[in-house]
PDB file of N, CA and C in Angstrom:
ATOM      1  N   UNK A   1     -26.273   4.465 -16.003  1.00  0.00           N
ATOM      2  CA  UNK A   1     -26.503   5.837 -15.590  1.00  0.00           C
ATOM      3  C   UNK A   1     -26.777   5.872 -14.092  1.00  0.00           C
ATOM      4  N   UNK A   2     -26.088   6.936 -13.402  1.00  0.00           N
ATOM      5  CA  UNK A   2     -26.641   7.045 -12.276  1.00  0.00           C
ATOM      6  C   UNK A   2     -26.778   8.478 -11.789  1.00  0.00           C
ATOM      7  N   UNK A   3     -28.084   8.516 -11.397  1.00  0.00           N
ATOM      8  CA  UNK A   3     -28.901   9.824 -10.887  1.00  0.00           C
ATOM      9  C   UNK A   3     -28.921  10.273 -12.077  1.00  0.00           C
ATOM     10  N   UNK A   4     -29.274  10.546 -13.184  1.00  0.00           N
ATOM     11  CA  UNK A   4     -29.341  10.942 -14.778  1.00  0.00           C
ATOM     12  C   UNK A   4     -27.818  10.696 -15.546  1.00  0.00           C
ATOM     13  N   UNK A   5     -26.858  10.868 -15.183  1.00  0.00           N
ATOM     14  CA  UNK A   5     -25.387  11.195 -15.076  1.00  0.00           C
ATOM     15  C   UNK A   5     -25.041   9.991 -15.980  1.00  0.00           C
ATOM     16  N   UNK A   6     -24.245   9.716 -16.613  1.00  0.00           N
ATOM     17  CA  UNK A   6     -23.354   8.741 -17.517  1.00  0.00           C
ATOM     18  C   UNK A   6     -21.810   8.623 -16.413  1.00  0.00           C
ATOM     19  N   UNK A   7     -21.751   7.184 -16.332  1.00  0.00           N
ATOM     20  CA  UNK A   7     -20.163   6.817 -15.268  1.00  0.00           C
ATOM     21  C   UNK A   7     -19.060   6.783 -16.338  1.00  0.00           C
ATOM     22  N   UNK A   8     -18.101   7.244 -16.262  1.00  0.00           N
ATOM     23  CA  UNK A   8     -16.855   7.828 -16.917  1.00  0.00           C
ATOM     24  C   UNK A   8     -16.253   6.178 -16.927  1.00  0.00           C
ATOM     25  N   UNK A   9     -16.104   5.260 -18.621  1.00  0.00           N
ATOM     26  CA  UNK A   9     -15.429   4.086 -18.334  1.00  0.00           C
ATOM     27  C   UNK A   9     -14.059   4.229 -18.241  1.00  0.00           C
ATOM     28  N   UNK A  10     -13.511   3.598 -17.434  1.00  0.00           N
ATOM     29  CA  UNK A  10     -11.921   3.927 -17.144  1.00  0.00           C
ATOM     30  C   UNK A  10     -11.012   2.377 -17.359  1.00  0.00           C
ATOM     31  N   UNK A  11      -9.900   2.444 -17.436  1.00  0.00           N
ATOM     32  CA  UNK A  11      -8.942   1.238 -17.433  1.00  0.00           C
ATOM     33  C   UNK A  11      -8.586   0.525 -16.615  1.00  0.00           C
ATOM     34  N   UNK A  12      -8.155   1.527 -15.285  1.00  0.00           N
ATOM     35  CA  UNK A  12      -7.674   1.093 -14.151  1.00  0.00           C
ATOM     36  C   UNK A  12      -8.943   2.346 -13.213  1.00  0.00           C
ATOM     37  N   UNK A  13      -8.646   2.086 -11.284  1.00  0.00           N
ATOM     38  CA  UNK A  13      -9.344   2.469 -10.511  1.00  0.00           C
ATOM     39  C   UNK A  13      -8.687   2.159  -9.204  1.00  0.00           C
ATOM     40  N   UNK A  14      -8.636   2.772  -8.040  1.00  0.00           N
ATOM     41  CA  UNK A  14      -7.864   2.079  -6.584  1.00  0.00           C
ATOM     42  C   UNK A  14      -9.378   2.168  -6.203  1.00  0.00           C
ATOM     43  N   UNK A  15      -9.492   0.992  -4.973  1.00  0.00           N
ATOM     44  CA  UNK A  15     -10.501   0.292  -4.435  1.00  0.00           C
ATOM     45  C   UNK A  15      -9.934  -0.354  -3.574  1.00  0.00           C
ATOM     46  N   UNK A  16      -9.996  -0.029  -2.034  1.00  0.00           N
ATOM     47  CA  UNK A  16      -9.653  -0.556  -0.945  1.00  0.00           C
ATOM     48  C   UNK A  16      -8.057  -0.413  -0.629  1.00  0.00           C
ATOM     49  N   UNK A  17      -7.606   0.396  -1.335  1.00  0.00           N
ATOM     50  CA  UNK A  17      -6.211   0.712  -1.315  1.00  0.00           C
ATOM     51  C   UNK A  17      -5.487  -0.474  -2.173  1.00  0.00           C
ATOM     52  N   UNK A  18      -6.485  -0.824  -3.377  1.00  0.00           N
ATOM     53  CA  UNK A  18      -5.346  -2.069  -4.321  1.00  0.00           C
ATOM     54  C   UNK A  18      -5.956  -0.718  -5.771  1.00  0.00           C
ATOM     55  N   UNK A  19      -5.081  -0.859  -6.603  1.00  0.00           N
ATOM     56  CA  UNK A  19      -5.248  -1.483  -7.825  1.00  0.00           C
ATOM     57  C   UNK A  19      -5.946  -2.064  -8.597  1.00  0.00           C
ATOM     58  N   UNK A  20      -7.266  -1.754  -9.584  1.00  0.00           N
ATOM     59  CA  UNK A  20      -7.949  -2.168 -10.005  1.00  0.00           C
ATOM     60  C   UNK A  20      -7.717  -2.550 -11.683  1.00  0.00           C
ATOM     61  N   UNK A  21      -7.251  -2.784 -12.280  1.00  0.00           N
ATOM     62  CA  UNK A  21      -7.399  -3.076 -13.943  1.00  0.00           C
ATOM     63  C   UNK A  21      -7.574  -3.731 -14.455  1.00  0.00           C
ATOM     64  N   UNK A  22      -8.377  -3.329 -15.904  1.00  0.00           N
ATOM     65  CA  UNK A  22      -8.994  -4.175 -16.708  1.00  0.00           C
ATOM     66  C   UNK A  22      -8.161  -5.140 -17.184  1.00  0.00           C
ATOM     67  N   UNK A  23      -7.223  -4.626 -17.460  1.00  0.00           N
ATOM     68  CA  UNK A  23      -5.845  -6.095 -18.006  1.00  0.00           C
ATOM     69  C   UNK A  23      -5.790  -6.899 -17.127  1.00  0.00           C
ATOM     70  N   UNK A  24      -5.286  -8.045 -17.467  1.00  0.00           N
ATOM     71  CA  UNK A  24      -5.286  -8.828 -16.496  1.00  0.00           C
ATOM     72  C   UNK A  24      -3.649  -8.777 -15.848  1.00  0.00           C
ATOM     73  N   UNK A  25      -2.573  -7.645 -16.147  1.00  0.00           N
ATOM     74  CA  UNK A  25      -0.801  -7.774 -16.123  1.00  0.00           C
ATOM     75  C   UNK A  25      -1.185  -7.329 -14.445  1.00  0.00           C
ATOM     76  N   UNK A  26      -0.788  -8.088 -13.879  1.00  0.00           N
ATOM     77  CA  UNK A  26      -0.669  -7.795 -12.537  1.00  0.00           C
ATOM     78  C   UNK A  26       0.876  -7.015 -11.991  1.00  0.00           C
ATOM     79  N   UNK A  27       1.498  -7.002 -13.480  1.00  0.00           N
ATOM     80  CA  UNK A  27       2.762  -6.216 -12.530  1.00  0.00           C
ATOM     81  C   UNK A  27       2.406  -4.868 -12.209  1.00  0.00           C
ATOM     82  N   UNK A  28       1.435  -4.038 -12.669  1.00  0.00           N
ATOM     83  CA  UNK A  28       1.619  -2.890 -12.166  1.00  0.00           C
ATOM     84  C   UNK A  28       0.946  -2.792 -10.788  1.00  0.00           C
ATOM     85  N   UNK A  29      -0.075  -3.967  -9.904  1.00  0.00           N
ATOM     86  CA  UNK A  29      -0.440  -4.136  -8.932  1.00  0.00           C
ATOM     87  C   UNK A  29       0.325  -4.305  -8.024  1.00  0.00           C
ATOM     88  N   UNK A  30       1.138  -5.460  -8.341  1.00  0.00           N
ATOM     89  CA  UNK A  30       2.423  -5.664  -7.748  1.00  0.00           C
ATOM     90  C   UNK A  30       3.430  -4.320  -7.011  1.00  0.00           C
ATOM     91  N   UNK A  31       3.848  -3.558  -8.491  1.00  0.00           N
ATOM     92  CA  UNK A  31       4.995  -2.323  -8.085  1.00  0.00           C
ATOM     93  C   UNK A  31       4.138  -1.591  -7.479  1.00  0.00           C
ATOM     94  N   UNK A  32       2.818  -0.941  -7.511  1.00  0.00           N
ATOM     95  CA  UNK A  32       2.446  -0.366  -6.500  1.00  0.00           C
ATOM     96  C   UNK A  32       1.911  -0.529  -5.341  1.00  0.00           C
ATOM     97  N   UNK A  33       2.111  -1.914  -5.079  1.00  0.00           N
ATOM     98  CA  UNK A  33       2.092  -2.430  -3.327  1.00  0.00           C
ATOM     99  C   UNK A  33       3.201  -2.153  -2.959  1.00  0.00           C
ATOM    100  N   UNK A  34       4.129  -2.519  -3.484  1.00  0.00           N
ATOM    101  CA  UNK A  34       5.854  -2.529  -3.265  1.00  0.00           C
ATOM    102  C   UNK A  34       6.181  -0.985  -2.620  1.00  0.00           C
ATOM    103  N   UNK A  35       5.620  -0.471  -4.176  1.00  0.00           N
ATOM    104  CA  UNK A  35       5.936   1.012  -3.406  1.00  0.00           C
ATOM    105  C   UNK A  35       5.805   1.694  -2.483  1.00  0.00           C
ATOM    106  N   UNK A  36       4.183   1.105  -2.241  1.00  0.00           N
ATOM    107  CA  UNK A  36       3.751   1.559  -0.602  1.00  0.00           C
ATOM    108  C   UNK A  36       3.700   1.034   0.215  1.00  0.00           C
ATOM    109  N   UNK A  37       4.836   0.312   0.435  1.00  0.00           N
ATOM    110  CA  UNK A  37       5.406  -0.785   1.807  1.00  0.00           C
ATOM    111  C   UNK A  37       6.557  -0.203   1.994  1.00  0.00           C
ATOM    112  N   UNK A  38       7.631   0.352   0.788  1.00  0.00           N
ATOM    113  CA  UNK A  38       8.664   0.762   0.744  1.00  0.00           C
ATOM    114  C   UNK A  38       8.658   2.151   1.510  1.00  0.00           C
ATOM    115  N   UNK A  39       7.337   2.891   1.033  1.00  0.00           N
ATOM    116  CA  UNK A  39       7.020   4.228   2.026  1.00  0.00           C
ATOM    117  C   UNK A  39       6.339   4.298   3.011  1.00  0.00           C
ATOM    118  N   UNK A  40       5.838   3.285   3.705  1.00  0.00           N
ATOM    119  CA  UNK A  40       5.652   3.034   5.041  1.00  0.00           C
ATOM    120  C   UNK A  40       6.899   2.294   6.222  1.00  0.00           C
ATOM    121  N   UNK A  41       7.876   1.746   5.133  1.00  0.00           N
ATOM    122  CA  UNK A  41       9.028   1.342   6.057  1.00  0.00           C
ATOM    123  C   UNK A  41       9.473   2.739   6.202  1.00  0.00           C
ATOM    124  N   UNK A  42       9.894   3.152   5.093  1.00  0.00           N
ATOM    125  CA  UNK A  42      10.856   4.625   5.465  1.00  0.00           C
ATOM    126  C   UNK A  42       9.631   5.631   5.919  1.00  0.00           C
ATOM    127  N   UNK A  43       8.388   5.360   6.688  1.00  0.00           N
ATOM    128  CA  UNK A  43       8.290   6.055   8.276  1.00  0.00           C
ATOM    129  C   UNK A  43       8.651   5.327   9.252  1.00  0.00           C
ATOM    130  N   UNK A  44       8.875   4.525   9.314  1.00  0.00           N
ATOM    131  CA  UNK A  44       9.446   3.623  10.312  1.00  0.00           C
ATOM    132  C   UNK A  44      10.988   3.952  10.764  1.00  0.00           C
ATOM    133  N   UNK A  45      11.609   4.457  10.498  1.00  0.00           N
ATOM    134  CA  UNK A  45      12.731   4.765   9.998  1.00  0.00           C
ATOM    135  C   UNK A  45      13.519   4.780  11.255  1.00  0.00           C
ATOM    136  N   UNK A  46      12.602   6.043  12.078  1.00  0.00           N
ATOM    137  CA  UNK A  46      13.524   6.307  12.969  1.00  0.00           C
ATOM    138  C   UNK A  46      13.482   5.049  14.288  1.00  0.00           C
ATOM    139  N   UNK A  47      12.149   4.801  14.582  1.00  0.00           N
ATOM    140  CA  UNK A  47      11.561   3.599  15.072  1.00  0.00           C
ATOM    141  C   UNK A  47      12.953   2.357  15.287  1.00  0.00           C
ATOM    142  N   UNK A  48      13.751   2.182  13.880  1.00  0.00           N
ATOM    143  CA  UNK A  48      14.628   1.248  13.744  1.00  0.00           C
ATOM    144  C   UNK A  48      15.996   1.773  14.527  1.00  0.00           C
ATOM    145  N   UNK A  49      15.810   3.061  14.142  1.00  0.00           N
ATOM    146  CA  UNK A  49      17.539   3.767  14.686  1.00  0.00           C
ATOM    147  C   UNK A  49      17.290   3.899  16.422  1.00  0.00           C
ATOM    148  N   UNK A  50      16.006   4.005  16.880  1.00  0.00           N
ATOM    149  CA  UNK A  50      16.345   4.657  17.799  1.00  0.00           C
ATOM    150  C   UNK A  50      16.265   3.563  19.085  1.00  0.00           C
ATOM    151  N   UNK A  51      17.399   4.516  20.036  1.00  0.00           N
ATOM    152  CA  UNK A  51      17.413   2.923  21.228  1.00  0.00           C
ATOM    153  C   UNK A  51      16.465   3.244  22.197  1.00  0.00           C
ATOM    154  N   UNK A  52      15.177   3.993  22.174  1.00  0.00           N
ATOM    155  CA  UNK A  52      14.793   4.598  23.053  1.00  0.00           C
ATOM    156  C   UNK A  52      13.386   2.765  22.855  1.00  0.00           C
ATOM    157  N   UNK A  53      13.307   2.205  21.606  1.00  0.00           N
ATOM    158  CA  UNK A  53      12.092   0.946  21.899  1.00  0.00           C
ATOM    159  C   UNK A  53      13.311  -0.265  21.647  1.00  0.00           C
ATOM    160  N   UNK A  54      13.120  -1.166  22.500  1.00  0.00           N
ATOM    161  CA  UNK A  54      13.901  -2.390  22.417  1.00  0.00           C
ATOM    162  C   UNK A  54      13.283  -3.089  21.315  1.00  0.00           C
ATOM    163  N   UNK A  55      14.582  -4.509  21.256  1.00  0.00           N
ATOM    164  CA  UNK A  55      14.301  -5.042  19.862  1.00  0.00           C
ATOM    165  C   UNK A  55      13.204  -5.913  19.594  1.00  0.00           C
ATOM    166  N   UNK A  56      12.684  -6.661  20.520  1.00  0.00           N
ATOM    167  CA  UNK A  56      11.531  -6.912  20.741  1.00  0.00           C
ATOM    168  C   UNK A  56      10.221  -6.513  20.007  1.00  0.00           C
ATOM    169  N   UNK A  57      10.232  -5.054  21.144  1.00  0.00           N
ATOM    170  CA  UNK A  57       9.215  -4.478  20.518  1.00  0.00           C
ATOM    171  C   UNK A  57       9.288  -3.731  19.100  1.00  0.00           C
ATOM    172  N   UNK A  58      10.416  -3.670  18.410  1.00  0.00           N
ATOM    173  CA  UNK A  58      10.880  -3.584  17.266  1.00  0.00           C
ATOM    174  C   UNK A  58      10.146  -4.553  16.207  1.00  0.00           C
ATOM    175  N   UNK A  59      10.627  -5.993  16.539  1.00  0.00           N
ATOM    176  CA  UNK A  59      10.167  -7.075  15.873  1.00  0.00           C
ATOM    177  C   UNK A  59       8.927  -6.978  15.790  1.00  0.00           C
ATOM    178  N   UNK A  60       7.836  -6.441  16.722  1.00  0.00           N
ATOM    179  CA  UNK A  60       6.581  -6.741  16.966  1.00  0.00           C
ATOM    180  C   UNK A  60       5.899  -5.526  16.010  1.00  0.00           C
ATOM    181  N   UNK A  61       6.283  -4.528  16.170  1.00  0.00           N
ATOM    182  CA  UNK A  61       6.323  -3.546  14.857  1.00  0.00           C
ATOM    183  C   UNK A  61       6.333  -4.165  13.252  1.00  0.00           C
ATOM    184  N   UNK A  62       7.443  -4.859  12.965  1.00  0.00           N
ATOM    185  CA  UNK A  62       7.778  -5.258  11.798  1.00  0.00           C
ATOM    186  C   UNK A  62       6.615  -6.405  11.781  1.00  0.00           C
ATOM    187  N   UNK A  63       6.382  -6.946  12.741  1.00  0.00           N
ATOM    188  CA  UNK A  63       5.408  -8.284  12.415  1.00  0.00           C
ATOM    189  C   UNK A  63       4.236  -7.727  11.899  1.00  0.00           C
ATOM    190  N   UNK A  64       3.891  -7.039  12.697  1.00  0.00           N
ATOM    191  CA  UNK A  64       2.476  -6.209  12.470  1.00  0.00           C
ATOM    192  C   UNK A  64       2.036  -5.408  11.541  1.00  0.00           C
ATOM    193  N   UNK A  65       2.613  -5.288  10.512  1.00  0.00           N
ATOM    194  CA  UNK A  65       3.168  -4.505   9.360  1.00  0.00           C
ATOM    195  C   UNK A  65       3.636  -5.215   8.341  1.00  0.00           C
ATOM    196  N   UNK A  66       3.598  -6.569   8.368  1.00  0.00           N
ATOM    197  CA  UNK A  66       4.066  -7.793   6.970  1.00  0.00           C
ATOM    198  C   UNK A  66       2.616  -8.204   7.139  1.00  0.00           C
TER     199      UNK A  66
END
């Protein structure tokens, strides 16, 4: 109990931006890292198309971000 209140038991929970669950199947931890790497590349997007940052500093982007 906290502050009189009963805590709602749950299955899963995000905590620090992961994935928390009681199972131990880590694939669904997995697909939803994936997913949100997949939607942080595609903001990157234009970053890649455009010739206005050299490739360099391109790479240094992508490094910084794996």
């Amino acid at each position: 109990m906290v502050k009189g209140g009963k805590i709602k038991e749950v299955e899963e929970f995000q905590y620090l931006n992961s994935c928390v669950i009681i199972d131990v199947n880590v694939g669904q931890e997995i697909n939803a890292r994936i997913g949100m790497t997949a939607a942080i590349f595609k903001l990157l997007k234009n970053i890649w198309r455009s010739s206005a940052y050299n490739t360099q500093t391109k790479i240094n982007i992508h490094k910084s971000n794996v």
